[in-house]
C-alpha atoms as a PDB file:
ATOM      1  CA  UNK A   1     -32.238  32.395  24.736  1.00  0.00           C
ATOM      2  CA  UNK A   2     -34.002  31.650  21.636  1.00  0.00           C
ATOM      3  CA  UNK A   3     -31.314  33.478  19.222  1.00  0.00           C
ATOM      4  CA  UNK A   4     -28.175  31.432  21.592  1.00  0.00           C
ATOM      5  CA  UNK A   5     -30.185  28.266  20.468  1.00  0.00           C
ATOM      6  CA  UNK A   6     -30.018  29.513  16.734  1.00  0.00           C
ATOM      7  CA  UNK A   7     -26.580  30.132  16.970  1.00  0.00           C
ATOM      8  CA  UNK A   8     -25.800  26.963  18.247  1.00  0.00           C
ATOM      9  CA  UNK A   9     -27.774  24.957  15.333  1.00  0.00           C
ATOM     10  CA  UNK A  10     -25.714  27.284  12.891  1.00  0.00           C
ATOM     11  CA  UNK A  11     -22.506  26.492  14.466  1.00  0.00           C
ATOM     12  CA  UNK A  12     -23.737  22.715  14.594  1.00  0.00           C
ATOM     13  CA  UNK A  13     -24.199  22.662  11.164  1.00  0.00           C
ATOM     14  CA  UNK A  14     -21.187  24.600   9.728  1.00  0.00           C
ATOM     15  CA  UNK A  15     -18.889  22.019  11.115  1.00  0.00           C
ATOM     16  CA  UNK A  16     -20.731  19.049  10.189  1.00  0.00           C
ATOM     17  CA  UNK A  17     -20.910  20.105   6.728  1.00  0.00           C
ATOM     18  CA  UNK A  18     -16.912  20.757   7.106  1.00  0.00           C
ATOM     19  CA  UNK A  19     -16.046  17.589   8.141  1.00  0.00           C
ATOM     20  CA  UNK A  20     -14.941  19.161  11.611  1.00  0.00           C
ATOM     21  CA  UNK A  21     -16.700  16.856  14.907  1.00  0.00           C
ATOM     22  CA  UNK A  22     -16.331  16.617  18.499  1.00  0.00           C
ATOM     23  CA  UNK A  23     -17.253  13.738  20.437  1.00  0.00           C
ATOM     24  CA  UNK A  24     -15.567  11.384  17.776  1.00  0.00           C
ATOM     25  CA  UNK A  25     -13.886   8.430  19.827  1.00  0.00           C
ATOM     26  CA  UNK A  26     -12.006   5.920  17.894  1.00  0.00           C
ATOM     27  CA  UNK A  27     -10.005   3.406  18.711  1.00  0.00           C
ATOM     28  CA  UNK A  28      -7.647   2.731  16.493  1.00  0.00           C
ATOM     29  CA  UNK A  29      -7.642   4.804  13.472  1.00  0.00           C
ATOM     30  CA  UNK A  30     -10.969   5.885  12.263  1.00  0.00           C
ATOM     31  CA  UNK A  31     -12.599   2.757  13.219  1.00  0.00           C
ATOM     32  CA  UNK A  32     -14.210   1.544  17.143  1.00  0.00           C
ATOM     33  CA  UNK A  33     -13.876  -2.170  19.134  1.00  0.00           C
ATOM     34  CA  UNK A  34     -16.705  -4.157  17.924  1.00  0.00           C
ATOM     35  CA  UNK A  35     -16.956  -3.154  14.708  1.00  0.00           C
ATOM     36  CA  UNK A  36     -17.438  -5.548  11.496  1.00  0.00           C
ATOM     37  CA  UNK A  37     -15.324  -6.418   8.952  1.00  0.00           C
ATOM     38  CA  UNK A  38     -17.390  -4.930   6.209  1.00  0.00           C
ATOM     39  CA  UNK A  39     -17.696  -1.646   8.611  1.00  0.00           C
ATOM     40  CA  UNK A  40     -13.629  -1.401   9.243  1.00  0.00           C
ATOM     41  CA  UNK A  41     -13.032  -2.181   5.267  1.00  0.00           C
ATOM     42  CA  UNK A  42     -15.089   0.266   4.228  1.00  0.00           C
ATOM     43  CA  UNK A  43     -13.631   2.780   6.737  1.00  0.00           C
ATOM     44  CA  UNK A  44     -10.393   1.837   4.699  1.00  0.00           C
ATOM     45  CA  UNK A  45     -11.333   3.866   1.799  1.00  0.00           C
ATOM     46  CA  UNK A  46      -7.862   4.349   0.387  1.00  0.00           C
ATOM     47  CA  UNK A  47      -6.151   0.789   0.558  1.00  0.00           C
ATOM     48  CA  UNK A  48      -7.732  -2.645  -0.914  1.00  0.00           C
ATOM     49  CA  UNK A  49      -7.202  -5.774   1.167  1.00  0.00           C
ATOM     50  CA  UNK A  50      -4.168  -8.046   0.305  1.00  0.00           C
ATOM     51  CA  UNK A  51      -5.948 -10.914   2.109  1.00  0.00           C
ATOM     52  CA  UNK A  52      -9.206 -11.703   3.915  1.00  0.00           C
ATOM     53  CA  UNK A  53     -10.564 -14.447   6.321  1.00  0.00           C
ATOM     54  CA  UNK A  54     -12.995 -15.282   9.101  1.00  0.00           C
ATOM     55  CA  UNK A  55     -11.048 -14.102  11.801  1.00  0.00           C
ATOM     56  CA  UNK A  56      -8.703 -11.053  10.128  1.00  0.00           C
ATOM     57  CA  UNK A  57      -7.918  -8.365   7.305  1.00  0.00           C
ATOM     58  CA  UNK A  58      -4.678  -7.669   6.198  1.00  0.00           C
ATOM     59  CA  UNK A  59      -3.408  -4.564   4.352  1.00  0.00           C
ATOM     60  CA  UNK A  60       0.181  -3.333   3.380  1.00  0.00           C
ATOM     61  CA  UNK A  61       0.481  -0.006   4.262  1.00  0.00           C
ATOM     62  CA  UNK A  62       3.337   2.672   5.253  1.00  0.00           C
ATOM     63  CA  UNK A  63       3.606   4.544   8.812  1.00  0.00           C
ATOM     64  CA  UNK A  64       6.477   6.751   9.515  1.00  0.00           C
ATOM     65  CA  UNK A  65       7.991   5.899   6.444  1.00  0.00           C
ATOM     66  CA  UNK A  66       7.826   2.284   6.884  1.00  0.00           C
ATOM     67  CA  UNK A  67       6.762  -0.263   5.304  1.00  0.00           C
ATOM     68  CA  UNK A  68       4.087  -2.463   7.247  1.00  0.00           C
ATOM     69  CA  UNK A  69       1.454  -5.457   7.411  1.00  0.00           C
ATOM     70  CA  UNK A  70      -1.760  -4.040   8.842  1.00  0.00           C
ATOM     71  CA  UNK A  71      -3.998  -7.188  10.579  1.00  0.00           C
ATOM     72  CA  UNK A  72      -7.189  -6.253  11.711  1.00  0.00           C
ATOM     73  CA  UNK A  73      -8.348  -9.173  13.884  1.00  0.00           C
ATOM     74  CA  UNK A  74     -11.912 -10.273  14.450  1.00  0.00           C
ATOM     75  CA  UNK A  75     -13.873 -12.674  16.872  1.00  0.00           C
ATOM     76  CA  UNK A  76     -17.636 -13.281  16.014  1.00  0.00           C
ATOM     77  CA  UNK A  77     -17.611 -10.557  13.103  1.00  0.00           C
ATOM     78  CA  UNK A  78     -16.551  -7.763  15.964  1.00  0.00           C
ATOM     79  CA  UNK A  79     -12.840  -5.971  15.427  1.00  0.00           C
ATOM     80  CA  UNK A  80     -11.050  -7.399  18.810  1.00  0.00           C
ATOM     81  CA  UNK A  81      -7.680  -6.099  17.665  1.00  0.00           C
ATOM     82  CA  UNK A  82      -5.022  -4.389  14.996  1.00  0.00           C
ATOM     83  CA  UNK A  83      -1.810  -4.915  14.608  1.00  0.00           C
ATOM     84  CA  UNK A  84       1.185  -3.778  12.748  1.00  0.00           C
ATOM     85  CA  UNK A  85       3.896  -5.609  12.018  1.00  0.00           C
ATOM     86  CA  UNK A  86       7.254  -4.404  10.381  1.00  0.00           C
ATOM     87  CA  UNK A  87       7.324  -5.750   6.758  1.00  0.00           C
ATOM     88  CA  UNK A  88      10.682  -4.463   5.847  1.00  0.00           C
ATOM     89  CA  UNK A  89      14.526  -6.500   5.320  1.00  0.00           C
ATOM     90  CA  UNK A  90      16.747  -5.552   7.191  1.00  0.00           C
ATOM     91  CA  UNK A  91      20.715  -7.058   6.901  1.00  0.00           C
ATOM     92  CA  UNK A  92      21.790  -4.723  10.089  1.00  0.00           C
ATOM     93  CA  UNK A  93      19.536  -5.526  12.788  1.00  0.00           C
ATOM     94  CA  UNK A  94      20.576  -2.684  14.034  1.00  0.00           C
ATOM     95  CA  UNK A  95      17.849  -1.224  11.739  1.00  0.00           C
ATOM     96  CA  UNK A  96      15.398  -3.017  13.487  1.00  0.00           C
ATOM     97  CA  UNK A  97      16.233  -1.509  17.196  1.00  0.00           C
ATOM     98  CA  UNK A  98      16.282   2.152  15.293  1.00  0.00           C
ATOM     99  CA  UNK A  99      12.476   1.450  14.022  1.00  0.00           C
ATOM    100  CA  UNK A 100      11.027  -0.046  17.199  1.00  0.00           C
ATOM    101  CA  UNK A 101      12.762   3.212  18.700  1.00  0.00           C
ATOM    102  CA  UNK A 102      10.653   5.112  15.879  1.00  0.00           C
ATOM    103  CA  UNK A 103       7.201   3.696  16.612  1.00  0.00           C
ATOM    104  CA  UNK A 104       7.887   3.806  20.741  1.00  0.00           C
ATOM    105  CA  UNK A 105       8.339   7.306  21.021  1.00  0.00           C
ATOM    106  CA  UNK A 106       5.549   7.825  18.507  1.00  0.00           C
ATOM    107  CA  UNK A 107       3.457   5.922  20.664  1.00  0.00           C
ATOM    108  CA  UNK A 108       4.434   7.731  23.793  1.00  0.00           C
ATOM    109  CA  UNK A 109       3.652  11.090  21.630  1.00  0.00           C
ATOM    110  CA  UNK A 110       0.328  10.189  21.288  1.00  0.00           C
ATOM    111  CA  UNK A 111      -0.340   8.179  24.546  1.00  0.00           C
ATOM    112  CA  UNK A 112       1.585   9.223  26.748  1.00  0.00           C
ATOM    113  CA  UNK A 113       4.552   7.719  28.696  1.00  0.00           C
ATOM    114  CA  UNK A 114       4.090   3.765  28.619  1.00  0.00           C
ATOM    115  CA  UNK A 115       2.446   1.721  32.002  1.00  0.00           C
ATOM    116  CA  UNK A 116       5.525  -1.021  30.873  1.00  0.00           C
ATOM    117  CA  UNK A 117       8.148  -1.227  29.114  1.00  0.00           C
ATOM    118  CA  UNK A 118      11.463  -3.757  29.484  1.00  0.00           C
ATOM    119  CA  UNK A 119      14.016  -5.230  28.141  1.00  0.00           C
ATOM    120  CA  UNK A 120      13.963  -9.002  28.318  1.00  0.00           C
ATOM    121  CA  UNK A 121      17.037 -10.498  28.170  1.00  0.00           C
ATOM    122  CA  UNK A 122      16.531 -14.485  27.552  1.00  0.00           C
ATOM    123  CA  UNK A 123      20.634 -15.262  27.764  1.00  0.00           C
ATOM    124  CA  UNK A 124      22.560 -13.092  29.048  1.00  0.00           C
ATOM    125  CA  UNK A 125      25.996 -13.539  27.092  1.00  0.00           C
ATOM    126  CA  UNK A 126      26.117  -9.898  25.312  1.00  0.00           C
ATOM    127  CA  UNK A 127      23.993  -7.536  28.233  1.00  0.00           C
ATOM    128  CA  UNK A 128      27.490  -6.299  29.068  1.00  0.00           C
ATOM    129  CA  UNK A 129      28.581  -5.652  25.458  1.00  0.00           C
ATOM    130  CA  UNK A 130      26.007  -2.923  23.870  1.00  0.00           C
ATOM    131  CA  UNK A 131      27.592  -3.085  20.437  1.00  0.00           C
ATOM    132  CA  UNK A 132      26.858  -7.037  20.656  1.00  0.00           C
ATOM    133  CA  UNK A 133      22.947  -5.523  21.131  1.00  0.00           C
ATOM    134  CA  UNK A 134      21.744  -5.982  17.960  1.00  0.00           C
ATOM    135  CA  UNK A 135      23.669  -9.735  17.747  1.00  0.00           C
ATOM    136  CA  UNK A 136      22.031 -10.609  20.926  1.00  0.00           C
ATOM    137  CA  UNK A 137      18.674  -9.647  19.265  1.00  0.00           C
ATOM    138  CA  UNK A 138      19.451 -11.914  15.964  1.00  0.00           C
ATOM    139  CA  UNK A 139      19.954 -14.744  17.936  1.00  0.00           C
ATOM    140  CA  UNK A 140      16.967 -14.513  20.826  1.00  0.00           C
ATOM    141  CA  UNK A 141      19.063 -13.265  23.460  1.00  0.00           C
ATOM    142  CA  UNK A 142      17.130 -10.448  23.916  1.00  0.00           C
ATOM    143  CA  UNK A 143      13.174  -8.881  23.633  1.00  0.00           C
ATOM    144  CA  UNK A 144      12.244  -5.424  23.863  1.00  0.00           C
ATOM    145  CA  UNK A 145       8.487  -4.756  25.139  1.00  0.00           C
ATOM    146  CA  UNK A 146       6.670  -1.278  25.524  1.00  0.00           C
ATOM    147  CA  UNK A 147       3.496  -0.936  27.068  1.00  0.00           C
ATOM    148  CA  UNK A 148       0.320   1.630  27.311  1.00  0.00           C
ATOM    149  CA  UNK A 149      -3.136   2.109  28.422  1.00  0.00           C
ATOM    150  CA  UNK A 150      -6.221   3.818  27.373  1.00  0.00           C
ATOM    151  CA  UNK A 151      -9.742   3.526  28.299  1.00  0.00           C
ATOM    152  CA  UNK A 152     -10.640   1.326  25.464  1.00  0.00           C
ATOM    153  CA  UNK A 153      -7.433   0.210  23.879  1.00  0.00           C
ATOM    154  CA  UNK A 154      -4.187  -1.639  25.501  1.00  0.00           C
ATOM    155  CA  UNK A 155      -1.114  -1.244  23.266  1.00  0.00           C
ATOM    156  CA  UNK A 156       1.773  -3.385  22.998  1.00  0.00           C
ATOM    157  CA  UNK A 157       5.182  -2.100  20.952  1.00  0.00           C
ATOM    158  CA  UNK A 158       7.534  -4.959  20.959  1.00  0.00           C
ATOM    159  CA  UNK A 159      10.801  -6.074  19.019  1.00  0.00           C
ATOM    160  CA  UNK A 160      11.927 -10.018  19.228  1.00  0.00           C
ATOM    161  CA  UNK A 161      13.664 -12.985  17.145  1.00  0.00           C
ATOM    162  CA  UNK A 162      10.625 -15.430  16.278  1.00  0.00           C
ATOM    163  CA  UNK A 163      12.327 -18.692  13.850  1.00  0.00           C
ATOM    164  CA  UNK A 164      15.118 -17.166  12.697  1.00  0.00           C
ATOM    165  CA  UNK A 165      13.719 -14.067  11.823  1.00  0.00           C
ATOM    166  CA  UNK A 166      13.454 -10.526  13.824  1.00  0.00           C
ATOM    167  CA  UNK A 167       9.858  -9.568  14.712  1.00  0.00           C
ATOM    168  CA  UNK A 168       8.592  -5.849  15.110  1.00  0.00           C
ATOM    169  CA  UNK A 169       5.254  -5.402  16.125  1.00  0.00           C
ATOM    170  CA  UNK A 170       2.819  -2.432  17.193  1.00  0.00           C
ATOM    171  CA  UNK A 171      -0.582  -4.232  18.526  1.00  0.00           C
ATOM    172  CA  UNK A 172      -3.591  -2.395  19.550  1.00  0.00           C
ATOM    173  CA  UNK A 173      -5.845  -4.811  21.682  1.00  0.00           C
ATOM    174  CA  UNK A 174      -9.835  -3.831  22.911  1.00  0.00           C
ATOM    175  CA  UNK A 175      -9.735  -4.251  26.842  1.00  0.00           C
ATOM    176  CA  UNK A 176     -13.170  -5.595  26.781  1.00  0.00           C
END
């Protein structure tokens, strides 16, 4: 018994000085709900803030080749939410649809399939005309809205026209 103990406290101790844990259970990232902003900055080690307030930290970033705004959002000094929104010019929005595409099926890789998801149409004119899609989305005709779940963590992948300009977002949201 004494020997399986040993073992264990060996095995304990290999990984932690590897790097390698169990029992790790993040949110979003490397970083949990609740946390402050000096905590989720400094779990930011490779990127410097472009901006910084009471309420939210903003970095530009990349994921899946993209170029994005990361906004960490905080209430009281606790991380409430994280979002990331699309930072790239597009002409075609066409390009737009193709990236929201990109980050929903990322998200249902690594969440599973999504609890929601629709397509909002706000004026019908073009639903009958898919090539008019990506016009329909240029002028607020249409919204596109994903939707998951975890235990901590709701998750919102959406695509809309917001003042004249086209709007792709991936938020993560603490449930509590």
């Amino acid at each position: 018994m004494f020997m399986k103990f040993l073992t264990l406290v060996f095995a304990m101790g290999l990984l932690s000085q590897t790097g390698i844990s169990w029992g790790e259970n993040y949110d979003f990232r490397l970083l949990r709900w609740g946390m402050n902003q000096n905590d989720v900055i400094s779990a930011e080690k490779k990127m410097e803030p472009v901006e910084r307030s009471e309420n939210m930290v903003t970095y530009k970033t990349q994921i899946l080749n993209r170029n994005v705004l990361l906004h960490y959002l905080f209430v009281q000094d606790k991380l409430v939410g994280a979002i990331y929104k699309l930072d790239d010019n597009y002409i075609n929005s066409g390009h737009f649809i193709k990236a929201y595409n990109q980050f929903k099926q990322k998200a249902t890789e690594k969440y599973g399939p999504p609890s929601k998801e629709s397509t909002n149409w706000l004026n019908a004119i073009y639903r009958n005309n898919r090539k008019k899609w990506g016009l329909a989305l240029s002028l607020g005709h249409i919204e596109y809205v994903t939707n998951w779940k975890t235990q901590n963590t709701t998750i919102e992948c959406s695509l809309r026209e917001q003042n004249y300009n086209l709007i792709c977002l991936l938020e993560y949201w603490s449930v509590e």
